[in-house]
N, C-alpha and C. Protein backbone atom coordinates (compact mmCIF):
# COMPACT_ATOMS: atom_id res chain seq x y z
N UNK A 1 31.02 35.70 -113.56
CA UNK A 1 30.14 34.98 -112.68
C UNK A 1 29.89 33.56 -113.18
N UNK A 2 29.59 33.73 -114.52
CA UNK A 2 29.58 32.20 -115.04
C UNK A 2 30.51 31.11 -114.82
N UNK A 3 32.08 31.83 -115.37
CA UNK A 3 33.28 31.15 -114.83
C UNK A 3 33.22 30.39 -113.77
N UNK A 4 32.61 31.41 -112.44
CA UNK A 4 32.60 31.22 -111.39
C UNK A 4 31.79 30.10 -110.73
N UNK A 5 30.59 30.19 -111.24
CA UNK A 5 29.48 28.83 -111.16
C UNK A 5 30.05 27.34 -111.83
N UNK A 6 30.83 27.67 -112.66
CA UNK A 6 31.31 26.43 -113.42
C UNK A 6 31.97 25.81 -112.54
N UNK A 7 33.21 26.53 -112.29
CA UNK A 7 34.05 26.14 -111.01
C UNK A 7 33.29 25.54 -109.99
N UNK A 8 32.61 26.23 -109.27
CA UNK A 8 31.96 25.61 -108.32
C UNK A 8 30.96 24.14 -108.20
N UNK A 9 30.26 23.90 -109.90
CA UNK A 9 30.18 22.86 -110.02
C UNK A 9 31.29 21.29 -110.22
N UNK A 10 32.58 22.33 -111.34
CA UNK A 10 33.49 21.26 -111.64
C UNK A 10 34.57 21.00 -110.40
N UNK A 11 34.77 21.51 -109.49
CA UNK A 11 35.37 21.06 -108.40
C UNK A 11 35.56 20.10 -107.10
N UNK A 12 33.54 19.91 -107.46
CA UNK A 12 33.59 18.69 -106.46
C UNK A 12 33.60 17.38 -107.07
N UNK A 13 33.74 17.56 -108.88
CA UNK A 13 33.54 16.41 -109.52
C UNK A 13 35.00 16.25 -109.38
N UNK A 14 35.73 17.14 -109.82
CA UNK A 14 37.65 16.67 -109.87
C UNK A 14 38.05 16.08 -108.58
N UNK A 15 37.32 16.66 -107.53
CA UNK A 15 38.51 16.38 -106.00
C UNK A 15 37.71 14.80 -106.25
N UNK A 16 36.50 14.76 -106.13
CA UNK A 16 36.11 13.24 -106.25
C UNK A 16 36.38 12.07 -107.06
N UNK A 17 37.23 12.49 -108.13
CA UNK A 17 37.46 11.77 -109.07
C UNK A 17 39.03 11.08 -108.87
N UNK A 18 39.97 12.70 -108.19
CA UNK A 18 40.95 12.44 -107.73
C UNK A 18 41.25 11.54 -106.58
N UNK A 19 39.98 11.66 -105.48
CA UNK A 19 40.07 10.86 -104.52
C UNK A 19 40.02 9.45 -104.70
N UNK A 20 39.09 9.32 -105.73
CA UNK A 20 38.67 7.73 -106.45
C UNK A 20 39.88 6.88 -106.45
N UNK A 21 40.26 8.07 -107.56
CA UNK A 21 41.88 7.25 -108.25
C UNK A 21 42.84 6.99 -107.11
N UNK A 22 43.03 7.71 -106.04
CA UNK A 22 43.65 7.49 -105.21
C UNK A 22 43.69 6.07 -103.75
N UNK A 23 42.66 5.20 -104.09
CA UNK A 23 41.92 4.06 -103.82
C UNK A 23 42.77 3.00 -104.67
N UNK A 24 42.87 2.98 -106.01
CA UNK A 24 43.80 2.29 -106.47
C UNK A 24 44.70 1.85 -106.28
N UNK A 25 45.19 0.49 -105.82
CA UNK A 25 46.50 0.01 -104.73
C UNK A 25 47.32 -0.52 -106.11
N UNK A 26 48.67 -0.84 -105.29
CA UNK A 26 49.78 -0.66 -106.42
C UNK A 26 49.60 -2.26 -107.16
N UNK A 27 50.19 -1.88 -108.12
CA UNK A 27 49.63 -3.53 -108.91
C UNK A 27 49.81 -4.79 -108.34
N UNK A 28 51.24 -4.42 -107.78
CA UNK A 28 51.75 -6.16 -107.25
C UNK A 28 50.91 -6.41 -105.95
N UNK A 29 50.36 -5.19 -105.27
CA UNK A 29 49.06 -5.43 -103.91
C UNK A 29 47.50 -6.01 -104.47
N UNK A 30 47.92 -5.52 -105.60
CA UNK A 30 46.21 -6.00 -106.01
C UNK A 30 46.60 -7.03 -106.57
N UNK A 31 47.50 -7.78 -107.16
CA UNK A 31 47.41 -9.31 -108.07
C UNK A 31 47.70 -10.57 -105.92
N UNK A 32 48.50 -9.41 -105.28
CA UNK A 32 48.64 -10.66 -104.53
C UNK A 32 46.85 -11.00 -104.14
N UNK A 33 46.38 -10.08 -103.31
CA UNK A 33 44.65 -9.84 -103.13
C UNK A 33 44.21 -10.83 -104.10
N UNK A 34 43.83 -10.50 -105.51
CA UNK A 34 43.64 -10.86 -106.40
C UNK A 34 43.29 -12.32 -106.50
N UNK A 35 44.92 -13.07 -106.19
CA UNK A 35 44.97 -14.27 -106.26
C UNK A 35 44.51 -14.99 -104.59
N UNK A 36 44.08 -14.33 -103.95
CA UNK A 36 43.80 -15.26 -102.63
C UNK A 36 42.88 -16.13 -102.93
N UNK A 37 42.03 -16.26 -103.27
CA UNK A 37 40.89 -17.09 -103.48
C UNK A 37 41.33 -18.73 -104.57
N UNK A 38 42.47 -18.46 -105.01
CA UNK A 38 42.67 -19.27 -105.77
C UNK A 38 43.71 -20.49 -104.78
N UNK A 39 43.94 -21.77 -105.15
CA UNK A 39 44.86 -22.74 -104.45
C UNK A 39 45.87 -22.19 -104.77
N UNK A 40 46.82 -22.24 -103.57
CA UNK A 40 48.08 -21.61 -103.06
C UNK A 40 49.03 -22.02 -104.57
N UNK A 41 49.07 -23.54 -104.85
CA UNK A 41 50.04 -23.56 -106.25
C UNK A 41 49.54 -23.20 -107.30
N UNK A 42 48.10 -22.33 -107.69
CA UNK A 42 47.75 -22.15 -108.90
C UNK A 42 47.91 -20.43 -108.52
N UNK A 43 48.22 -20.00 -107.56
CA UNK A 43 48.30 -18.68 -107.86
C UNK A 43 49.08 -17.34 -108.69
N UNK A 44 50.69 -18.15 -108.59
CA UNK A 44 51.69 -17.70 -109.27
C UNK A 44 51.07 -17.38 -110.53
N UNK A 45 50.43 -18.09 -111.58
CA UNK A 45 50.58 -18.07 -112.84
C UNK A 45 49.12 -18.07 -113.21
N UNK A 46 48.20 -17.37 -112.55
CA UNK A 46 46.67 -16.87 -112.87
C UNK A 46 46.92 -15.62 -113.42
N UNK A 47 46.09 -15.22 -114.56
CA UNK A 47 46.23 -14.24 -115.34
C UNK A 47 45.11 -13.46 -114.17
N UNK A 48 45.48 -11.91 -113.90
CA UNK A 48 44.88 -11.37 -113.26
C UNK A 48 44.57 -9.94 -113.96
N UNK A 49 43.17 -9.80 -113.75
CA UNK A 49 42.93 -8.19 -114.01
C UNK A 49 42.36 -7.17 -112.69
N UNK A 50 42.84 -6.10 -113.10
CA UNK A 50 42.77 -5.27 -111.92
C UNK A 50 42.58 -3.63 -112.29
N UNK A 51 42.61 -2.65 -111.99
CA UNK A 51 42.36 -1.26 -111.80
C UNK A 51 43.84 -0.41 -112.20
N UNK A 52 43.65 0.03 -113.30
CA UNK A 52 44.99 1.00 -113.40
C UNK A 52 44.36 2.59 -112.50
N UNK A 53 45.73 3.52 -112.70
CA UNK A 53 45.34 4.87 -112.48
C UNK A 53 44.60 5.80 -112.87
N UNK A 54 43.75 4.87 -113.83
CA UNK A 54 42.62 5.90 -114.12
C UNK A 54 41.30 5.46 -113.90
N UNK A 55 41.19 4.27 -113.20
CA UNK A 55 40.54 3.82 -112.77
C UNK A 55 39.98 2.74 -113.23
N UNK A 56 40.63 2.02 -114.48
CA UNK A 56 40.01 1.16 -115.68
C UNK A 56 40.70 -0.10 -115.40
N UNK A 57 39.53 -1.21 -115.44
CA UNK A 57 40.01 -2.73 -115.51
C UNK A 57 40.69 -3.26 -116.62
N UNK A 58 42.02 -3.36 -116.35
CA UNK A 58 42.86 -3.52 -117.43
C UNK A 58 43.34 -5.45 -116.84
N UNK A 59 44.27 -5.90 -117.92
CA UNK A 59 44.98 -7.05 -117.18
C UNK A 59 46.71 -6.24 -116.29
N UNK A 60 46.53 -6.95 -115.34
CA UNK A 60 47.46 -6.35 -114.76
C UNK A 60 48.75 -7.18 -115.07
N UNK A 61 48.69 -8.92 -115.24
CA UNK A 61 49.39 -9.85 -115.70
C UNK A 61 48.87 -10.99 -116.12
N UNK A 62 49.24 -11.15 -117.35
CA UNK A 62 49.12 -12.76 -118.16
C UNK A 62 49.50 -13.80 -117.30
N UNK A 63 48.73 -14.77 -117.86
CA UNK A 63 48.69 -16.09 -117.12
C UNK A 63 49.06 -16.86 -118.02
N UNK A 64 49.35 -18.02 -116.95
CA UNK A 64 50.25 -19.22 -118.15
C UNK A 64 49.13 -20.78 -117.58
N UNK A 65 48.12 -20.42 -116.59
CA UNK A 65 47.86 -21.82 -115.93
C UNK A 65 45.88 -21.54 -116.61
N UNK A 66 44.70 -22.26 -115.57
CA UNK A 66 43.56 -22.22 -116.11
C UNK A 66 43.16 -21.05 -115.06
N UNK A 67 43.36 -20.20 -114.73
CA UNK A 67 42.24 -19.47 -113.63
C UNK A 67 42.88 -18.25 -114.02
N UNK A 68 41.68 -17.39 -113.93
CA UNK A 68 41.43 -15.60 -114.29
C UNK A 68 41.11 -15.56 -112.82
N UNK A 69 41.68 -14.40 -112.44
CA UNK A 69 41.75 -13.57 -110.88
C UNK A 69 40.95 -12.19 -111.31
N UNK A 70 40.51 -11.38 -110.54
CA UNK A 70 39.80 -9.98 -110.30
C UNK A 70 40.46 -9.71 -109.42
N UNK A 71 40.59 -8.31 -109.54
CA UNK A 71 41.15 -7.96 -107.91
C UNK A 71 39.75 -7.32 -107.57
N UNK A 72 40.12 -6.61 -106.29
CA UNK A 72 39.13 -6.21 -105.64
C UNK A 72 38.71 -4.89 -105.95
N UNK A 73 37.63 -4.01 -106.50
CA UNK A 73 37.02 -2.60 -106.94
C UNK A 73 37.21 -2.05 -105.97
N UNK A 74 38.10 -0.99 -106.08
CA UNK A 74 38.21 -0.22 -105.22
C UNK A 74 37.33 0.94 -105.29
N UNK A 75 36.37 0.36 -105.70
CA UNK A 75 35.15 1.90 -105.67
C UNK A 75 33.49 1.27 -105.08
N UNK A 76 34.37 0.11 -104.92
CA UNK A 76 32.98 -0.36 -104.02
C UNK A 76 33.50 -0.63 -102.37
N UNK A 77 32.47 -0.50 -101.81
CA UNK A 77 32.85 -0.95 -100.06
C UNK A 77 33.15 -2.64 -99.80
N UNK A 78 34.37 -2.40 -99.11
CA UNK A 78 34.46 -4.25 -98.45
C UNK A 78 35.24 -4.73 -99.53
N UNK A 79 36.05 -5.97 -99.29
CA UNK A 79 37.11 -6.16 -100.21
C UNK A 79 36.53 -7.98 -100.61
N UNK A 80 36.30 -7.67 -102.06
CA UNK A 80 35.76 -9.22 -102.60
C UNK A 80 36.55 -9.14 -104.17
N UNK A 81 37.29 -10.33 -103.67
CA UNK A 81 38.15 -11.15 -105.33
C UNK A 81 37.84 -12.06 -105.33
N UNK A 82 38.03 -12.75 -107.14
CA UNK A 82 37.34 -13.78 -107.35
C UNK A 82 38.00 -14.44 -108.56
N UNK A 83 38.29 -15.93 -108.75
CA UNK A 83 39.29 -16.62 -109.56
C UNK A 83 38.36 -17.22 -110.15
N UNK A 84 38.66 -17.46 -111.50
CA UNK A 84 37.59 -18.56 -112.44
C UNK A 84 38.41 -19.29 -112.77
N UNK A 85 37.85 -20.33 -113.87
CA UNK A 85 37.88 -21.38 -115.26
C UNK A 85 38.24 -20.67 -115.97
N UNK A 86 39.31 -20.46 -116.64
CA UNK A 86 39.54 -19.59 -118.41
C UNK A 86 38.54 -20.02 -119.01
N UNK A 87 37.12 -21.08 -119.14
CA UNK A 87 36.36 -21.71 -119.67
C UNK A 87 35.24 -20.36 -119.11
N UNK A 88 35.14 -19.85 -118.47
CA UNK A 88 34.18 -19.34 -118.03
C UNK A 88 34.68 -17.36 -118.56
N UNK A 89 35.70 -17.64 -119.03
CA UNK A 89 35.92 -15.91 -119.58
C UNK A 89 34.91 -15.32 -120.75
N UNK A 90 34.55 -15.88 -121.79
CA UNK A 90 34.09 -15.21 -122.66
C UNK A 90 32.72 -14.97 -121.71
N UNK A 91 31.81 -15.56 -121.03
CA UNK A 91 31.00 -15.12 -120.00
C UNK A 91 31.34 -14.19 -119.32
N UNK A 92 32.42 -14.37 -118.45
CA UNK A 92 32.12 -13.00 -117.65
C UNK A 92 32.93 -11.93 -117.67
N UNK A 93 33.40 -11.90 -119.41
CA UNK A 93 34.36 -10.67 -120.31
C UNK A 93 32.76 -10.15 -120.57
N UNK A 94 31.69 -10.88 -121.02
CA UNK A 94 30.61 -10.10 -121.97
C UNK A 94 29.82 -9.52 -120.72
N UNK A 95 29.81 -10.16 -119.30
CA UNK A 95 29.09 -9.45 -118.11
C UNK A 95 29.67 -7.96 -118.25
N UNK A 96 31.12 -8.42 -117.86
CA UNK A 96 31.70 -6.95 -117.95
C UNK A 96 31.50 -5.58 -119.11
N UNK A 97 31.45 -6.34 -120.39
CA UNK A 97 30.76 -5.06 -121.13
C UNK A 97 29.72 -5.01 -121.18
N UNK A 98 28.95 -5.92 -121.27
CA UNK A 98 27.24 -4.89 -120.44
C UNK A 98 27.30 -4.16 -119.52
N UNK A 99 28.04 -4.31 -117.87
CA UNK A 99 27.71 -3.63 -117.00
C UNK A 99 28.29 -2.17 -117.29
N UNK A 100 29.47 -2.04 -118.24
CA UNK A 100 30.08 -0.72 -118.34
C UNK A 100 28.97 -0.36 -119.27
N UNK A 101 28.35 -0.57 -120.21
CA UNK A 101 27.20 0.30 -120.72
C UNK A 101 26.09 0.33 -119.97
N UNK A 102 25.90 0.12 -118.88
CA UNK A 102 24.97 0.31 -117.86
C UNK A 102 23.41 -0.03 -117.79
N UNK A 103 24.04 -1.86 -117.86
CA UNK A 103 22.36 -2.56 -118.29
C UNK A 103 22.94 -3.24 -116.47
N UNK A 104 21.58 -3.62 -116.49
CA UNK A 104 21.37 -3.85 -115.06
C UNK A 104 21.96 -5.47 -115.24
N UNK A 105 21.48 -6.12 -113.58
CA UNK A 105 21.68 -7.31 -113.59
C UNK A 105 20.74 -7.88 -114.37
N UNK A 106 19.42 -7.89 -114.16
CA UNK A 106 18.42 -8.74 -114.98
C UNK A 106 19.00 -8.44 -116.46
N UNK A 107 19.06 -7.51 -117.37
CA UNK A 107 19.28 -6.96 -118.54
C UNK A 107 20.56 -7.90 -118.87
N UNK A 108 21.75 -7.91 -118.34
CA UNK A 108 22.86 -8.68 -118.64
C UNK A 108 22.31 -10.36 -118.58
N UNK A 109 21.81 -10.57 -117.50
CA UNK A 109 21.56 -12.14 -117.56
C UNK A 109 20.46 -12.15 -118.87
N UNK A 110 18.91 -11.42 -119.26
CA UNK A 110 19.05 -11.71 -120.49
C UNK A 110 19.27 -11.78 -121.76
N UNK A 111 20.70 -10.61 -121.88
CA UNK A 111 21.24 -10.77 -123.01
C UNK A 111 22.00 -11.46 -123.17
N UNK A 112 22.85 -12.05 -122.25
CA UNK A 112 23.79 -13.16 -121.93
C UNK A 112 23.03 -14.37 -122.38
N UNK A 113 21.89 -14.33 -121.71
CA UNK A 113 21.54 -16.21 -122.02
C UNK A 113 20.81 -16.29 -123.35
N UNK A 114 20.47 -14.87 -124.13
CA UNK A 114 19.72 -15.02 -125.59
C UNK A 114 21.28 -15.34 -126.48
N UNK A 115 22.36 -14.53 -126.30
CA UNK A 115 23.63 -15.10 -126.77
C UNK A 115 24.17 -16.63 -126.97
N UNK A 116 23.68 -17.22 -125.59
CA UNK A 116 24.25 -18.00 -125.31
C UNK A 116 23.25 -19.20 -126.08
N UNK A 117 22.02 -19.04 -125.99
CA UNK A 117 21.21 -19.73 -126.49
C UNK A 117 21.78 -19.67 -128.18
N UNK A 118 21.43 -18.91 -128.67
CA UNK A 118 22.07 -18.58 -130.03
C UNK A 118 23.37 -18.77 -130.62
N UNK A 119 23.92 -19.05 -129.58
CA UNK A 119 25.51 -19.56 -130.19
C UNK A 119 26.55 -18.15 -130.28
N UNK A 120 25.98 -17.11 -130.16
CA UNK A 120 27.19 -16.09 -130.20
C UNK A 120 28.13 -16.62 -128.91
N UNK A 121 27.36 -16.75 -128.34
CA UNK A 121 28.71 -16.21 -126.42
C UNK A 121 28.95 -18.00 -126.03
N UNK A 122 30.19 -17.93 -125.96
CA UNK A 122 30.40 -19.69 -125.40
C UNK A 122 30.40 -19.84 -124.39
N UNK A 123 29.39 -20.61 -123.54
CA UNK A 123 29.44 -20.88 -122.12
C UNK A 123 29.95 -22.64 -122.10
N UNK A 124 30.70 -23.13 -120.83
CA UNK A 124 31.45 -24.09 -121.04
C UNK A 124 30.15 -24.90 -120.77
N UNK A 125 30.02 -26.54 -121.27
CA UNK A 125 29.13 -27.42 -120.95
C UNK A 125 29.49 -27.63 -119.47
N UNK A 126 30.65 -28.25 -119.21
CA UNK A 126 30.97 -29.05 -118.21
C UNK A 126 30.96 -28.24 -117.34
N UNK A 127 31.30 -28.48 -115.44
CA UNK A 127 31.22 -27.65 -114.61
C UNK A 127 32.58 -26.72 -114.75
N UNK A 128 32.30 -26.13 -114.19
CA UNK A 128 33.27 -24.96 -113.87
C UNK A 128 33.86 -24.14 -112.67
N UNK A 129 34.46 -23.95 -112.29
CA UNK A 129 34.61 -23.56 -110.76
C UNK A 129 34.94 -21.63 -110.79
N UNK A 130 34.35 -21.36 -109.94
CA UNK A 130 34.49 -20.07 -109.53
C UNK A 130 34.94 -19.78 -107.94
N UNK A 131 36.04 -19.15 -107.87
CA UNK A 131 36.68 -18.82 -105.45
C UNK A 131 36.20 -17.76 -105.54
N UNK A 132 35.58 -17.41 -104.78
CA UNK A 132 35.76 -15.90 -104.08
C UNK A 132 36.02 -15.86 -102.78
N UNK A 133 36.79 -14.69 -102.66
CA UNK A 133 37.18 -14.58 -100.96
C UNK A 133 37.08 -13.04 -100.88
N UNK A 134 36.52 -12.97 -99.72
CA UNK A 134 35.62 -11.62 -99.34
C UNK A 134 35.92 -10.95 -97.85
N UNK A 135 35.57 -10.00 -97.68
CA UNK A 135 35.91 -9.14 -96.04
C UNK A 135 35.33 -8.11 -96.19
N UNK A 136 35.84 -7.38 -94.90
CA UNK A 136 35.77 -6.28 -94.44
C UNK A 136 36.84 -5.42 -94.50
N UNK A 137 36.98 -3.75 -95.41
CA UNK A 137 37.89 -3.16 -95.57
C UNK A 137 39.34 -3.30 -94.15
N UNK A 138 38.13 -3.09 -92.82
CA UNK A 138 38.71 -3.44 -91.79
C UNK A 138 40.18 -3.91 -91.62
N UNK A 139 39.49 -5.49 -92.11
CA UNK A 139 40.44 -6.27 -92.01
C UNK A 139 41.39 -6.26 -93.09
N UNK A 140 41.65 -5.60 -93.65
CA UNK A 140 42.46 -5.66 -94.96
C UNK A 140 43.37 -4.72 -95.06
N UNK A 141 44.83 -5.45 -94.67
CA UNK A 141 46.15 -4.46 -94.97
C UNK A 141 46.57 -4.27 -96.43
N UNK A 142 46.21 -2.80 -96.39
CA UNK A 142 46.32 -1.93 -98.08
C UNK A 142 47.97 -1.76 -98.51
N UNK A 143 49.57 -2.63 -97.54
CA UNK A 143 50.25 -2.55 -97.83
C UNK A 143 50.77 -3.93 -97.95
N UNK A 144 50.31 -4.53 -98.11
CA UNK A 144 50.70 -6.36 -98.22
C UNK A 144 49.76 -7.10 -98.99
N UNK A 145 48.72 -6.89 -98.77
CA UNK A 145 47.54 -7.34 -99.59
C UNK A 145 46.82 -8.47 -99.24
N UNK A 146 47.12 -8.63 -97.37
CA UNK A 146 46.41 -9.93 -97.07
C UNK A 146 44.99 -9.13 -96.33
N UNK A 147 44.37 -10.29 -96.27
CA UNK A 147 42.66 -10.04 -95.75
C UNK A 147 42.77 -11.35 -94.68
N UNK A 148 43.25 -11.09 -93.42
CA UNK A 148 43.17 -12.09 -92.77
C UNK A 148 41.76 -12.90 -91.89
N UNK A 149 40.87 -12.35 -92.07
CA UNK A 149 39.43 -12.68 -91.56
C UNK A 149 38.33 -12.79 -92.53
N UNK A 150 39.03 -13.27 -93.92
CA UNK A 150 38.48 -13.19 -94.96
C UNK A 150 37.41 -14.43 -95.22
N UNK A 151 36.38 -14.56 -95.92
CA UNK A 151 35.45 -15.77 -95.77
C UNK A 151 35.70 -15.86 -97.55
N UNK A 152 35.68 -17.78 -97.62
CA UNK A 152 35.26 -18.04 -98.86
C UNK A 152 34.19 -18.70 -99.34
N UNK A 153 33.72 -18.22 -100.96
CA UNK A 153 32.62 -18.98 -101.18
C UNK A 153 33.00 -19.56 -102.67
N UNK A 154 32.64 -21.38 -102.66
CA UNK A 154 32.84 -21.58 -103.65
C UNK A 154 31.54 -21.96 -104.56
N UNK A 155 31.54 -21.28 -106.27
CA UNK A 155 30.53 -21.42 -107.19
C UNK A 155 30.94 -22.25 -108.28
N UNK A 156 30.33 -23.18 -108.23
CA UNK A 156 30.64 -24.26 -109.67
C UNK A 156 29.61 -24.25 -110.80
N UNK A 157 29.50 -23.62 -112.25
CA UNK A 157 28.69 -23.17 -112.55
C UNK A 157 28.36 -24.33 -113.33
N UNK A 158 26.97 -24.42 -113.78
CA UNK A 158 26.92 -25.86 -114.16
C UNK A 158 25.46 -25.53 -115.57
N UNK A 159 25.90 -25.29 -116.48
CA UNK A 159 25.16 -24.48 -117.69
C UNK A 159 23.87 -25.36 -117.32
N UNK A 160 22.73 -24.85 -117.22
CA UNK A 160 20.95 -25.64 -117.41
C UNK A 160 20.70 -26.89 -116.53
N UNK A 161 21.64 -26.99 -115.34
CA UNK A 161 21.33 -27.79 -114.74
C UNK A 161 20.30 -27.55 -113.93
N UNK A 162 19.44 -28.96 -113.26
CA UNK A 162 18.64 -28.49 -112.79
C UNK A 162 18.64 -29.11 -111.11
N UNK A 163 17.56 -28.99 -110.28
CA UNK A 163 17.57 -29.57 -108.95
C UNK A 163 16.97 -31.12 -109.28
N UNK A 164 16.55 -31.83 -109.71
CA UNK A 164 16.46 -33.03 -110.41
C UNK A 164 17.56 -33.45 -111.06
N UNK A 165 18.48 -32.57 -111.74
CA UNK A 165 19.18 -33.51 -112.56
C UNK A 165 21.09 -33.84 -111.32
N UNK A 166 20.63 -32.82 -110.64
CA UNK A 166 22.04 -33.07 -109.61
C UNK A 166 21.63 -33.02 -108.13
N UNK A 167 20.54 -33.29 -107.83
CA UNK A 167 19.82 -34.04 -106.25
C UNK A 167 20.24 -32.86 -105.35
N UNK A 168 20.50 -31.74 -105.94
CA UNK A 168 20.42 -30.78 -104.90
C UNK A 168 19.10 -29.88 -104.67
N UNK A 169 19.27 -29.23 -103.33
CA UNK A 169 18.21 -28.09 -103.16
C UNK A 169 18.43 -26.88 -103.64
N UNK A 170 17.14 -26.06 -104.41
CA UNK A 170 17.20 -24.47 -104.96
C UNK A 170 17.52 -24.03 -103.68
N UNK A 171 17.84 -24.37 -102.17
CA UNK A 171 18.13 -23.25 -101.04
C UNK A 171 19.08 -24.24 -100.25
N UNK A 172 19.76 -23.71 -99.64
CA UNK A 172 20.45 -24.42 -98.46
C UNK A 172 19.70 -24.79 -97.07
N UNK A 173 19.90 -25.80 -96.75
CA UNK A 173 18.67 -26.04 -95.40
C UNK A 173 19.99 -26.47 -94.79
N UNK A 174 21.18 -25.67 -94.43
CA UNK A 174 21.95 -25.61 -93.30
C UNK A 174 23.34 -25.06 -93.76
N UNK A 175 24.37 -24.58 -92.85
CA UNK A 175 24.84 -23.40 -92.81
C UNK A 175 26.56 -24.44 -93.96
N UNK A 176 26.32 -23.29 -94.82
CA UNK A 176 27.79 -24.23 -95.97
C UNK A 176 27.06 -25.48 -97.00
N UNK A 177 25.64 -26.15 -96.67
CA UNK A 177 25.34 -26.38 -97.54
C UNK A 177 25.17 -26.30 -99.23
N UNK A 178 26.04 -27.69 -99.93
CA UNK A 178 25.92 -26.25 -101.06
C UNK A 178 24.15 -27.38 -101.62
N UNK A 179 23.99 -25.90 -102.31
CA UNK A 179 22.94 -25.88 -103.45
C UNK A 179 23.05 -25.50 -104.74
N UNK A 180 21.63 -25.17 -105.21
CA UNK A 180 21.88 -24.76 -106.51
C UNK A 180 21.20 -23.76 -106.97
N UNK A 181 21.44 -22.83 -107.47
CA UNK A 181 21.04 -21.42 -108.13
C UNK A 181 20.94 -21.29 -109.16
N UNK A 182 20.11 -20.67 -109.32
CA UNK A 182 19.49 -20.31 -111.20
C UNK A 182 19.27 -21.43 -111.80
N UNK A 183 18.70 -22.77 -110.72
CA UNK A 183 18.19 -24.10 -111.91
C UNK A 183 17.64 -23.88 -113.45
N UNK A 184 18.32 -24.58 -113.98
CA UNK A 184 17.65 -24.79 -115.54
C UNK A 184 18.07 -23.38 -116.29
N UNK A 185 18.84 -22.84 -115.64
CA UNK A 185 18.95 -21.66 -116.77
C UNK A 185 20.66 -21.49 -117.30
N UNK A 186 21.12 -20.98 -118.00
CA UNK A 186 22.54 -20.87 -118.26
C UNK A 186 23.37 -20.51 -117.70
N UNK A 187 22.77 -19.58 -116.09
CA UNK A 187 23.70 -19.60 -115.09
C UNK A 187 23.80 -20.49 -113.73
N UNK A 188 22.68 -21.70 -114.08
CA UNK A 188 22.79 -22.48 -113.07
C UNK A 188 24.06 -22.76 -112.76
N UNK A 189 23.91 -22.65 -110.82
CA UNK A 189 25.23 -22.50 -110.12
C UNK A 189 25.26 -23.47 -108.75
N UNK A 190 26.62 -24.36 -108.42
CA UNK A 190 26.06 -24.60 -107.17
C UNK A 190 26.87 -23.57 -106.25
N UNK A 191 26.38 -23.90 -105.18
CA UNK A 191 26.70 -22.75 -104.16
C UNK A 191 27.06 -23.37 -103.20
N UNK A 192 28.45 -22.83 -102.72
CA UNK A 192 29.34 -23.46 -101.33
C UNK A 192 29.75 -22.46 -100.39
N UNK A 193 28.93 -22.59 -99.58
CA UNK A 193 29.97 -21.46 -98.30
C UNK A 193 28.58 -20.31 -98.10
N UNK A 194 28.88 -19.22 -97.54
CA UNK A 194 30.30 -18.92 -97.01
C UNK A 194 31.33 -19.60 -95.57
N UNK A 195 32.28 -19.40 -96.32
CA UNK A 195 33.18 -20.05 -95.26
C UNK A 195 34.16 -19.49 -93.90
């Protein structure tokens, strides 16, 4: 009977786990995805990371140019990738191992910016650019890897800047306006789009 209860618990964890993995698109679908967000001649040669078969963010391919690609989580709803600054990796390599030990957003931003304050974690001075391009599963052919109704938003991260020191607004007062986010703190960001 015990056997039997076990089973019945461990079965809906396997088929679900199996189903997960099965979400995982083939590598060369997820680096093309991957790289949409980035300019058409910097895409070839963006180092991209993405989702193996067991479900783990691995690099899928080395890069030879400045921009890191994500592909899109296939364990979340809606399809969003996103290209950086190689200037901006040791940041959001250390996001990534906080979130896998399962500190929240607030928790990561302030262990990130006590790092950063302190000199462990290098955040770049100068600006930095971040693409993302985003959709609806909908719209997104899982055998080619285009998202043709896809919207972009661009983030230029700009370490402790503030709304005084770059004449922008903390909000947008009209539609694509960019602004600026997280003034004065280490993730001050401006904000473009969506597009």
């Amino acid at each position: 009977m015990k056997t039997l209860s076990l089973l019945l618990v461990l079965l809906p964890m396997i088929l679900f786990s199996q189903e997960d993995y099965s979400k995982v698109l083939p590598k060369e679908v997820q680096i093309i995805t991957a790289t949409l967000p980035a300019p058409e001649d910097q895409r070839d040669k963006a180092m991209v990371y993405g989702y193996n078969n067991t479900g783990e963010l691995v690099v899928l391919r080395t890069g030879t140019n400045n921009l890191v690609c994500i592909a899109d989580n296939p364990f979340r709803e809606g399809i969003s990738v996103s290209c950086y600054s190689k200037r901006l990796e040791p940041f959001m390599a250390r996001g990534r191992e906080l979130n896998a030990q399962g500190k929240t957003q607030a928790e990561r931003n302030e262990i990130r910016g006590r790092e950063i304050e302190s000199g462990i974690l290098a955040m770049p001075k100068e600006p930095s650019m971040l693409y993302v391009f985003f959709g609806s599963e909908e719209d997104y052919d899982k055998s080619t890897g285009a998202l043709p109704n896809g919207k972009f938003r661009y983030v230029i991260y700009t370490p402790f800047a503030t709304t005084e020191s770059t004449g922008l607004p903390d909000k947008p007062h009209a539609p694509g306006m960019p602004w600026l986010m997280d003034p004065g703190t280490h993730r001050a960001h401006i904000m473009v789009g969506p597009f």
